[in-house]
Every structure is written in structure tokens, then in C-alpha cells.
PDB file of N, CA and C in Angstrom:
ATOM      1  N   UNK A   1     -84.714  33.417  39.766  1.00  0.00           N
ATOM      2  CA  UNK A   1     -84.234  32.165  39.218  1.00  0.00           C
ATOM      3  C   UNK A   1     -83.846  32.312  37.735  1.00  0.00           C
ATOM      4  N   UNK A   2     -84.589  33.149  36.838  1.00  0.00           N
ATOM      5  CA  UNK A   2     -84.266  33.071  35.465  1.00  0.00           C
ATOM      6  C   UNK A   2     -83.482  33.916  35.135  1.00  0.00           C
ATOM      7  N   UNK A   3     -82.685  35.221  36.327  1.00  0.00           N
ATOM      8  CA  UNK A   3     -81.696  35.840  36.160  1.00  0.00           C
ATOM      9  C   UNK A   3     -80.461  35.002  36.318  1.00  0.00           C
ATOM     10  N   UNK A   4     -80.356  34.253  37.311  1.00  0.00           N
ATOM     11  CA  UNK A   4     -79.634  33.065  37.390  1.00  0.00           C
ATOM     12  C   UNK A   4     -78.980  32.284  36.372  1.00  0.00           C
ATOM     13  N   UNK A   5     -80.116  32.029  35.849  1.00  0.00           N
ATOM     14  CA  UNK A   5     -79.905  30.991  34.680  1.00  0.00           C
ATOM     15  C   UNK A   5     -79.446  32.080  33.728  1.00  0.00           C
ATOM     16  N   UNK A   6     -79.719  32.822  33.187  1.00  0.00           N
ATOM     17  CA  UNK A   6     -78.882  33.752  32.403  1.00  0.00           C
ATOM     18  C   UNK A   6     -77.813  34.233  32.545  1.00  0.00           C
ATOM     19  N   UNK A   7     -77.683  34.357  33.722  1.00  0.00           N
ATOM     20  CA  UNK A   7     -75.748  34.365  34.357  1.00  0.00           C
ATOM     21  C   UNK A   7     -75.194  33.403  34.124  1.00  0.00           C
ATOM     22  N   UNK A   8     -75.455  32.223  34.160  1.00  0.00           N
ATOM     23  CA  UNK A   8     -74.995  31.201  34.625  1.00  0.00           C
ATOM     24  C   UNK A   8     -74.735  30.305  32.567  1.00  0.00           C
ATOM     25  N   UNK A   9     -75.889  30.705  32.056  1.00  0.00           N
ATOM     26  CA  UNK A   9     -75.456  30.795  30.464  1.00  0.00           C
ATOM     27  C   UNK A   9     -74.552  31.590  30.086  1.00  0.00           C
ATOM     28  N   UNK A  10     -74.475  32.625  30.490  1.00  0.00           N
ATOM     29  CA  UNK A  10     -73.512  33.755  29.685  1.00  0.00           C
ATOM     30  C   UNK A  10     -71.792  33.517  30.296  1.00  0.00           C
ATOM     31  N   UNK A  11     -71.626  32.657  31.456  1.00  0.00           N
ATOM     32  CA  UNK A  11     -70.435  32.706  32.208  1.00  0.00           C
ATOM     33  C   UNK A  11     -70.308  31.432  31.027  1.00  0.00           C
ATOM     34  N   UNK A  12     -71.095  30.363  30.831  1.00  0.00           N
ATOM     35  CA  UNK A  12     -70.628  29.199  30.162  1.00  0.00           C
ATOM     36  C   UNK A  12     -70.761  29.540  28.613  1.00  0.00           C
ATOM     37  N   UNK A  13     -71.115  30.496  28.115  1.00  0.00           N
ATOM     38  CA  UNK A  13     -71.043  30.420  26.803  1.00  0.00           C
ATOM     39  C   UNK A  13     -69.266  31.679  26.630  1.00  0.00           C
ATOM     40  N   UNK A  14     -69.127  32.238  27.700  1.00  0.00           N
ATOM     41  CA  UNK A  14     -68.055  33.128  27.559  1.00  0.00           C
ATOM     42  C   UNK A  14     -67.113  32.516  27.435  1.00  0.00           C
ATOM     43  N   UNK A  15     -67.198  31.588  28.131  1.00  0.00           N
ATOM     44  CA  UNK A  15     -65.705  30.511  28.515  1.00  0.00           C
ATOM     45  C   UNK A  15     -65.100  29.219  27.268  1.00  0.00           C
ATOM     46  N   UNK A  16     -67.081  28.934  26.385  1.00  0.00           N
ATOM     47  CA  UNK A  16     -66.424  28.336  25.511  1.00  0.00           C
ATOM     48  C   UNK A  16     -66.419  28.827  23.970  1.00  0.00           C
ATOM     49  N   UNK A  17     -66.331  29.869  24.605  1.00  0.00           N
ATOM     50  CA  UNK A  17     -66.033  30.913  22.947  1.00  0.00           C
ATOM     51  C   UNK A  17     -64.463  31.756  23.320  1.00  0.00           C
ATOM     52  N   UNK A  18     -63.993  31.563  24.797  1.00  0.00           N
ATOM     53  CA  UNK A  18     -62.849  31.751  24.976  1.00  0.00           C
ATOM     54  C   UNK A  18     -61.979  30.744  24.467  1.00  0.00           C
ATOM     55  N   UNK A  19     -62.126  29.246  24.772  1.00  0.00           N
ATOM     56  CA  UNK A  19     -61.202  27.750  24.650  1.00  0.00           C
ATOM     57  C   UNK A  19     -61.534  28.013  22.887  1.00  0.00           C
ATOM     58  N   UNK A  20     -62.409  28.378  22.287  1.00  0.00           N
ATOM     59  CA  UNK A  20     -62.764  27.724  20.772  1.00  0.00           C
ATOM     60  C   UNK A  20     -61.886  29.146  20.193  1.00  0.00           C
ATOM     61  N   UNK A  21     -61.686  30.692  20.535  1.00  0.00           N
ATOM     62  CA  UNK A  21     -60.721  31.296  20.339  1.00  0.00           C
ATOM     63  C   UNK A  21     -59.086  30.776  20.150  1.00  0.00           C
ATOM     64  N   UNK A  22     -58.806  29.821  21.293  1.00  0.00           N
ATOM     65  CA  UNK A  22     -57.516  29.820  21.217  1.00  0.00           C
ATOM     66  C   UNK A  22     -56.737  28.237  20.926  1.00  0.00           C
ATOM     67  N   UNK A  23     -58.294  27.462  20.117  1.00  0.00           N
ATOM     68  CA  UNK A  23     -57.990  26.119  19.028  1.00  0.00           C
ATOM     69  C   UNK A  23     -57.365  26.649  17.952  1.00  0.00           C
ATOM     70  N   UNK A  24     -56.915  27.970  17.898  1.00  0.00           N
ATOM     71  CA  UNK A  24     -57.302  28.383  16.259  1.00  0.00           C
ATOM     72  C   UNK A  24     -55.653  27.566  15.289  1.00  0.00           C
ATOM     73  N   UNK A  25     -55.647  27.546  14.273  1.00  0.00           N
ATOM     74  CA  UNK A  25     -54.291  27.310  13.225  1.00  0.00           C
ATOM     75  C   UNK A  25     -53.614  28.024  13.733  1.00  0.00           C
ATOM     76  N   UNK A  26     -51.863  27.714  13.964  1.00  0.00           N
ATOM     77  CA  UNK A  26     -51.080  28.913  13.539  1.00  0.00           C
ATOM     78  C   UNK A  26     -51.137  29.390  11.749  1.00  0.00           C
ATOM     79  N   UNK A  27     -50.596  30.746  11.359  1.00  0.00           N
ATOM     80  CA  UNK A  27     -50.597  31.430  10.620  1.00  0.00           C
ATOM     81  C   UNK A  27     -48.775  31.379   9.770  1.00  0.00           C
ATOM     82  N   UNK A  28     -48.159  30.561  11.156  1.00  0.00           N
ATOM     83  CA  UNK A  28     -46.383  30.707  10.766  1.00  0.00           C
ATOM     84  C   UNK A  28     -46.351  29.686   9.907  1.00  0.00           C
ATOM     85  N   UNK A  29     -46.889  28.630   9.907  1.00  0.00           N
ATOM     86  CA  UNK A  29     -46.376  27.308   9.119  1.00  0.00           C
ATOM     87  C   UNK A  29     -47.176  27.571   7.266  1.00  0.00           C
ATOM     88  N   UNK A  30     -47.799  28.495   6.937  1.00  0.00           N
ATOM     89  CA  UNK A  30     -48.131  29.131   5.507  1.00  0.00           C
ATOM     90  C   UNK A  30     -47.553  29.409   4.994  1.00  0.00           C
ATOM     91  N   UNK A  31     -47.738  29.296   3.404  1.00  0.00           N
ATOM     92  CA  UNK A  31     -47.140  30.221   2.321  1.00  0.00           C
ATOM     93  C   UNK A  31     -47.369  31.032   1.695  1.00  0.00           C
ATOM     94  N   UNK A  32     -46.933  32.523   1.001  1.00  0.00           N
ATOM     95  CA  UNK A  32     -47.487  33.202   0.396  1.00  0.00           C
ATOM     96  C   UNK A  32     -47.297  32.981  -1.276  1.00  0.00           C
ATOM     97  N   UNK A  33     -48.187  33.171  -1.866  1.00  0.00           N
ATOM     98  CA  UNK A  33     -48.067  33.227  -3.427  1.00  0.00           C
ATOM     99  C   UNK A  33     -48.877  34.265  -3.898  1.00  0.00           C
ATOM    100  N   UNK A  34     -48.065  34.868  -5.271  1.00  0.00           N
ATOM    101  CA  UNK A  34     -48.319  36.214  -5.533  1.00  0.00           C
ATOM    102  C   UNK A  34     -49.179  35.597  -6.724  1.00  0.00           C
ATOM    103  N   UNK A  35     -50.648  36.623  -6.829  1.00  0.00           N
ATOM    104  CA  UNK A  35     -51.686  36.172  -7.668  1.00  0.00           C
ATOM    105  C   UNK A  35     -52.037  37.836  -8.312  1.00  0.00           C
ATOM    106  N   UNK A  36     -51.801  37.926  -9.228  1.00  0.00           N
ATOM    107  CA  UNK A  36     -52.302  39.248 -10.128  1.00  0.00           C
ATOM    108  C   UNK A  36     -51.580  40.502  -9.111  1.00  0.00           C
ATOM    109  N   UNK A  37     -50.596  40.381  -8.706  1.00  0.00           N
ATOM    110  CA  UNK A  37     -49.892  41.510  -7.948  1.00  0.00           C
ATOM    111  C   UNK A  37     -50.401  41.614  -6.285  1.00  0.00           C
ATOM    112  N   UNK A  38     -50.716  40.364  -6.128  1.00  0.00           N
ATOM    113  CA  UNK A  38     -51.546  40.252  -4.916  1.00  0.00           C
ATOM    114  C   UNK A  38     -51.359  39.454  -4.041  1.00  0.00           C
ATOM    115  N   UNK A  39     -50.568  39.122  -2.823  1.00  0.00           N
ATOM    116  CA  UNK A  39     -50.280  38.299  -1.244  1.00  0.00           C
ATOM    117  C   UNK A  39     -51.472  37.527  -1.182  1.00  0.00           C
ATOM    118  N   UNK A  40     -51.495  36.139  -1.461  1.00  0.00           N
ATOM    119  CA  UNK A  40     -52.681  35.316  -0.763  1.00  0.00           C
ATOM    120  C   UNK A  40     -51.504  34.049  -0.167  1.00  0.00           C
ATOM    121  N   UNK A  41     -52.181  34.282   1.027  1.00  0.00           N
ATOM    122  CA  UNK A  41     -51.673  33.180   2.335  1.00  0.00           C
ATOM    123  C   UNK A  41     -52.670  31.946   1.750  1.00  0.00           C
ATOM    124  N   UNK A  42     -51.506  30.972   2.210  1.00  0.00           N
ATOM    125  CA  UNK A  42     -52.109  29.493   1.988  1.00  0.00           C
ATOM    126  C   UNK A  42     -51.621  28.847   2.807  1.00  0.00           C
ATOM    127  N   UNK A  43     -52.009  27.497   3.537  1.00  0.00           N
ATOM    128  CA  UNK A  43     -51.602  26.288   3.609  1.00  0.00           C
ATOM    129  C   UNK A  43     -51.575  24.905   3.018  1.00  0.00           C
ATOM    130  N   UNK A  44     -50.818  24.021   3.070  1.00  0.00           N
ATOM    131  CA  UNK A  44     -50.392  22.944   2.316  1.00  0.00           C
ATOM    132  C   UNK A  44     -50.640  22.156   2.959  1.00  0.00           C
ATOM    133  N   UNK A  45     -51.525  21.328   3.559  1.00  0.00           N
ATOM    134  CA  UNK A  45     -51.144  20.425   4.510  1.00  0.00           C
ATOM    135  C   UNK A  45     -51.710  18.607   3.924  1.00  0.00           C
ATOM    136  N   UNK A  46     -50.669  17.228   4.541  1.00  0.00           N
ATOM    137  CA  UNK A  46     -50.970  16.386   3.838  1.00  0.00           C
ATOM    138  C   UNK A  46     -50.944  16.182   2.464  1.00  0.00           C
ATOM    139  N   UNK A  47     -50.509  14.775   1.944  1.00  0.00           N
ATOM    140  CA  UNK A  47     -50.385  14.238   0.546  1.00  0.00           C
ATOM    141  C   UNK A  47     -51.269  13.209  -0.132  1.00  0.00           C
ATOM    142  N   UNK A  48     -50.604  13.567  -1.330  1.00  0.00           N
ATOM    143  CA  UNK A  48     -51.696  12.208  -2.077  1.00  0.00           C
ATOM    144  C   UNK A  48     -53.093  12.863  -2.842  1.00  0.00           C
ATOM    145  N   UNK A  49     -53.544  12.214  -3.172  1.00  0.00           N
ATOM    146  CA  UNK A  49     -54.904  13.132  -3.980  1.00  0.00           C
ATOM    147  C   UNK A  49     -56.184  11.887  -3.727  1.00  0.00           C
ATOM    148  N   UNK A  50     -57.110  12.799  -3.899  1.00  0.00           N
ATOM    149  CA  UNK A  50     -57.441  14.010  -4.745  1.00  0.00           C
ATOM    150  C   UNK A  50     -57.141  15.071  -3.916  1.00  0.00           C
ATOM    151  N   UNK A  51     -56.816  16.144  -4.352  1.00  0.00           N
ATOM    152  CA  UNK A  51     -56.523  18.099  -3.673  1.00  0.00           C
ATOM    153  C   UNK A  51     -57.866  18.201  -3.386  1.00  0.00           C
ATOM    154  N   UNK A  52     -58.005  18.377  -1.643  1.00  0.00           N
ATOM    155  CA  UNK A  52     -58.833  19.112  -1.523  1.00  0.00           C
ATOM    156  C   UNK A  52     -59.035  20.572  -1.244  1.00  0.00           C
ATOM    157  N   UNK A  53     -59.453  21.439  -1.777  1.00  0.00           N
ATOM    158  CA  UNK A  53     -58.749  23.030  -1.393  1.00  0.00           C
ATOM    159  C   UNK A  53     -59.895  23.496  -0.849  1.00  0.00           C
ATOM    160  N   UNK A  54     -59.739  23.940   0.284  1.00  0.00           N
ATOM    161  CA  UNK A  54     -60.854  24.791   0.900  1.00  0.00           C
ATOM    162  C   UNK A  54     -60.731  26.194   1.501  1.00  0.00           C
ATOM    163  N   UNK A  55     -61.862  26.955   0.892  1.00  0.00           N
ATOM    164  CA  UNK A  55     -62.335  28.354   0.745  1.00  0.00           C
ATOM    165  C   UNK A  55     -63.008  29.013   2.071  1.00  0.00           C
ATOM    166  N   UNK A  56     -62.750  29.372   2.863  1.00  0.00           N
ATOM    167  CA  UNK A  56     -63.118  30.486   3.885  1.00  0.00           C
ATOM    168  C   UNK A  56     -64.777  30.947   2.981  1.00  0.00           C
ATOM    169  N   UNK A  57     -65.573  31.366   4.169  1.00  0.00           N
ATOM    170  CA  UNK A  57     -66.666  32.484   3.601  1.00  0.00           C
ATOM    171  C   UNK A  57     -66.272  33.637   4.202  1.00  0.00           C
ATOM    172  N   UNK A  58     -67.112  35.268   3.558  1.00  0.00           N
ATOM    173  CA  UNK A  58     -67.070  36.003   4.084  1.00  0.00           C
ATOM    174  C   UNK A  58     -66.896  36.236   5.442  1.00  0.00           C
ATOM    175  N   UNK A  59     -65.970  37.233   5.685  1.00  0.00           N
ATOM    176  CA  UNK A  59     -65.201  37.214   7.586  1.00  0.00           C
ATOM    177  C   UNK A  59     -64.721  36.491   8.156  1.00  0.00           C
ATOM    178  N   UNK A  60     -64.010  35.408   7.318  1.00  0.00           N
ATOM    179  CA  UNK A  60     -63.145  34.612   8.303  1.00  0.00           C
ATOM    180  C   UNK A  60     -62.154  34.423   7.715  1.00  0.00           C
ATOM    181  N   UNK A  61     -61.139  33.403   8.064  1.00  0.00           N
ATOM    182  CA  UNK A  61     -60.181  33.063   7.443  1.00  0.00           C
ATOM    183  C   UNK A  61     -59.802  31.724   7.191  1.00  0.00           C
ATOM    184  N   UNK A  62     -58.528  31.613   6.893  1.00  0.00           N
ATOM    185  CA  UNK A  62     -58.307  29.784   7.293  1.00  0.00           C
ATOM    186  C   UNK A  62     -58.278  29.060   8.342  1.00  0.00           C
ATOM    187  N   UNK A  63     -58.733  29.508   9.218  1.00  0.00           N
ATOM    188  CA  UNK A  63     -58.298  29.117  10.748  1.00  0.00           C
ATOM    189  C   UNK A  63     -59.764  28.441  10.630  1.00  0.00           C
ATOM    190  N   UNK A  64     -61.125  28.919   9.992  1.00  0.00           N
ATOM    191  CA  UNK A  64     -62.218  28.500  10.262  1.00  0.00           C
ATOM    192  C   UNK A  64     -62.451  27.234  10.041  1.00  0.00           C
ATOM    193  N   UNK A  65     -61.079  26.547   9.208  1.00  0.00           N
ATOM    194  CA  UNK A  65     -61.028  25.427   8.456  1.00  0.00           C
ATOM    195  C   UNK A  65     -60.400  24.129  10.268  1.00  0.00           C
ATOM    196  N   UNK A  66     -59.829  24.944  11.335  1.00  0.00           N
ATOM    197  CA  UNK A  66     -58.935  24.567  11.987  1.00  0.00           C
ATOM    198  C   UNK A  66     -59.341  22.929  12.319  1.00  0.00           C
ATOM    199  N   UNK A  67     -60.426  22.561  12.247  1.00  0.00           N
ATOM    200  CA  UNK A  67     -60.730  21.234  12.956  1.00  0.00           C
ATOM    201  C   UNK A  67     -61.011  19.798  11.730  1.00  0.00           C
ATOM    202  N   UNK A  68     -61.289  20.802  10.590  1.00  0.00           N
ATOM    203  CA  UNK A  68     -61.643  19.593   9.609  1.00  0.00           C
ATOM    204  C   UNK A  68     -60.033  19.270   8.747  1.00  0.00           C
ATOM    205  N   UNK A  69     -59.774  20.263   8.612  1.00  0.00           N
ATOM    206  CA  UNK A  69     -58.233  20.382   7.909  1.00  0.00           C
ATOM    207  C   UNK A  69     -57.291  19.122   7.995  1.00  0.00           C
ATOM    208  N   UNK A  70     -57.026  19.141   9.687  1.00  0.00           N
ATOM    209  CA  UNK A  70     -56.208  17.803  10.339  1.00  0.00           C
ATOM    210  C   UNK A  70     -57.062  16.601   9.923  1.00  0.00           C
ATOM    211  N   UNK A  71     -58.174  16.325   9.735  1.00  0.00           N
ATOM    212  CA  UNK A  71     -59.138  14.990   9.708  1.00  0.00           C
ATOM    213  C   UNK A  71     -58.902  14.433   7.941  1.00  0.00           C
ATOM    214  N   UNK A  72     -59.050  16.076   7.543  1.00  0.00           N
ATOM    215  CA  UNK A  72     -59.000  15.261   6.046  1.00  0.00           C
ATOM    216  C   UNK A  72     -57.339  14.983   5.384  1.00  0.00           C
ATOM    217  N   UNK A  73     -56.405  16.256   5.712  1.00  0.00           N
ATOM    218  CA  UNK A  73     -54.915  15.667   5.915  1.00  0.00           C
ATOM    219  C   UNK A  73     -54.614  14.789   6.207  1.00  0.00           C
ATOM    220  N   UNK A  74     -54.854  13.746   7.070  1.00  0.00           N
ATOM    221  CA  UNK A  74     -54.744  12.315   7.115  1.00  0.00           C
ATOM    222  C   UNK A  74     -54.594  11.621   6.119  1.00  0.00           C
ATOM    223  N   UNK A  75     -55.418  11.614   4.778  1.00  0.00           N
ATOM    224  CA  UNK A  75     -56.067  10.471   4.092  1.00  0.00           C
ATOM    225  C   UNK A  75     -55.900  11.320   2.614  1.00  0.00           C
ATOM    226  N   UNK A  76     -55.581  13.115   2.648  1.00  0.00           N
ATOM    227  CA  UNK A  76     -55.207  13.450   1.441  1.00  0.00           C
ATOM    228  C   UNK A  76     -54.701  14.790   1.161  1.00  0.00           C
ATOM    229  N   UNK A  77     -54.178  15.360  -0.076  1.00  0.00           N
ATOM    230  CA  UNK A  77     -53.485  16.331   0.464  1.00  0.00           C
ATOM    231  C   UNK A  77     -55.063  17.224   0.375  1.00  0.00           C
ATOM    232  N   UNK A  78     -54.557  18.863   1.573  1.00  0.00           N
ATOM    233  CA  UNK A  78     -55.326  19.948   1.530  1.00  0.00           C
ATOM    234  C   UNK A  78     -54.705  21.041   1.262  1.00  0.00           C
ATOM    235  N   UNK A  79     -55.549  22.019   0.703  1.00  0.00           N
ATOM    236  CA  UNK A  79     -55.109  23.167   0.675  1.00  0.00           C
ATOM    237  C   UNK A  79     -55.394  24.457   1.060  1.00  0.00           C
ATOM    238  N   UNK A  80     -55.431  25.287   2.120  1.00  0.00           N
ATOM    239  CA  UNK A  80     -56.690  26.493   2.618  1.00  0.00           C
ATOM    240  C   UNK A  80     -55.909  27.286   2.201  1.00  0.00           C
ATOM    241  N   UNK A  81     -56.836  28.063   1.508  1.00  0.00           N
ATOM    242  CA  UNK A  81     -56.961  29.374   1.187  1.00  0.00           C
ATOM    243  C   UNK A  81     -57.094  30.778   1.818  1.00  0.00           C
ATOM    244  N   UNK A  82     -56.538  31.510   2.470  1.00  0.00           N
ATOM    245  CA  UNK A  82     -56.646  32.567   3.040  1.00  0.00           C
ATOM    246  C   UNK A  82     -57.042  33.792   2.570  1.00  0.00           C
ATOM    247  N   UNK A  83     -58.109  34.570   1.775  1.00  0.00           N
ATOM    248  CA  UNK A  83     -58.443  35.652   1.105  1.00  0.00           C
ATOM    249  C   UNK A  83     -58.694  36.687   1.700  1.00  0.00           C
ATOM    250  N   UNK A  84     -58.203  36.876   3.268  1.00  0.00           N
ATOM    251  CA  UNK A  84     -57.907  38.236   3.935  1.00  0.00           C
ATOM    252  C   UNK A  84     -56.437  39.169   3.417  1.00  0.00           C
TER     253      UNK A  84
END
């Protein structure tokens, strides 16, 4: 029974780390700007202020931003930062 249930976790945790893979941002609708001789990808998204700009942590990128980004774009501009 508790092999079961461990199959039966691992089939449902596979599947929603597959769907949460492929929520992610596109990467085409960014801009690049050159910083000390250096490519950093950004997005712009939404107007008005205050700027909110948000920073990735270590190992990820802007995509990690993918679900709050649209919520706060609504109501003001954003800006993600890409430092890969």
C-alpha cells in the first residue's frame, strides 16, 4: 500500500512540475540593454508608477517572476530583470 502511494505521488508531482514548466514567460517580447560592456535581458511590462522592478535569486531567471508580473502590471508599471 505505501509503495502505491509513492507511485501514485511521484506520477502527480511529475505531471505538475511538467504544466508549471510550460506556464513559463516568453523570452521574445524583452529587451536588451548594455550595462558596463554587458547583455542584461529585461522586461517592461505595464504603466504608471510607482516602478516596480523585480530581481530573480540565484538560479533562476525572469520567468520565476511569471505569475506575479501580470497581477502587478495591471495597476503599475514592472520591470524584470534577467541576470543570466
Amino acid at each position: 500500500m505505501k509503495r502505491e502511494r509513492r507511485n501514485i505521488l511521484f506520477i502527480v508531482l511529475s505531471i505538475f512540475f511538467v504544466v508549471l514548466g510550460s506556464v513559463s514567460a516568453s523570452a521574445d517580447d524583452g529587451q536588451y540593454a548594455d550595462v558596463q560592456g554587458r547583455r542584461v535581458f529585461y522586461r517592461d511590462l505595464g504603466t504608471g508608477g510607482p516602478v516596480v522592478v523585480m530581481v530573480h535569486g540565484w538560479s533562476c531567471d525572469q520567468t520565476f517572476w511569471r505569475l506575479q508580473a501580470p497581477a502587478l502590471s495591471a495597476r503599475t508599471r514592472v520591470i524584470l530583470v534577467d541576470l543570466i
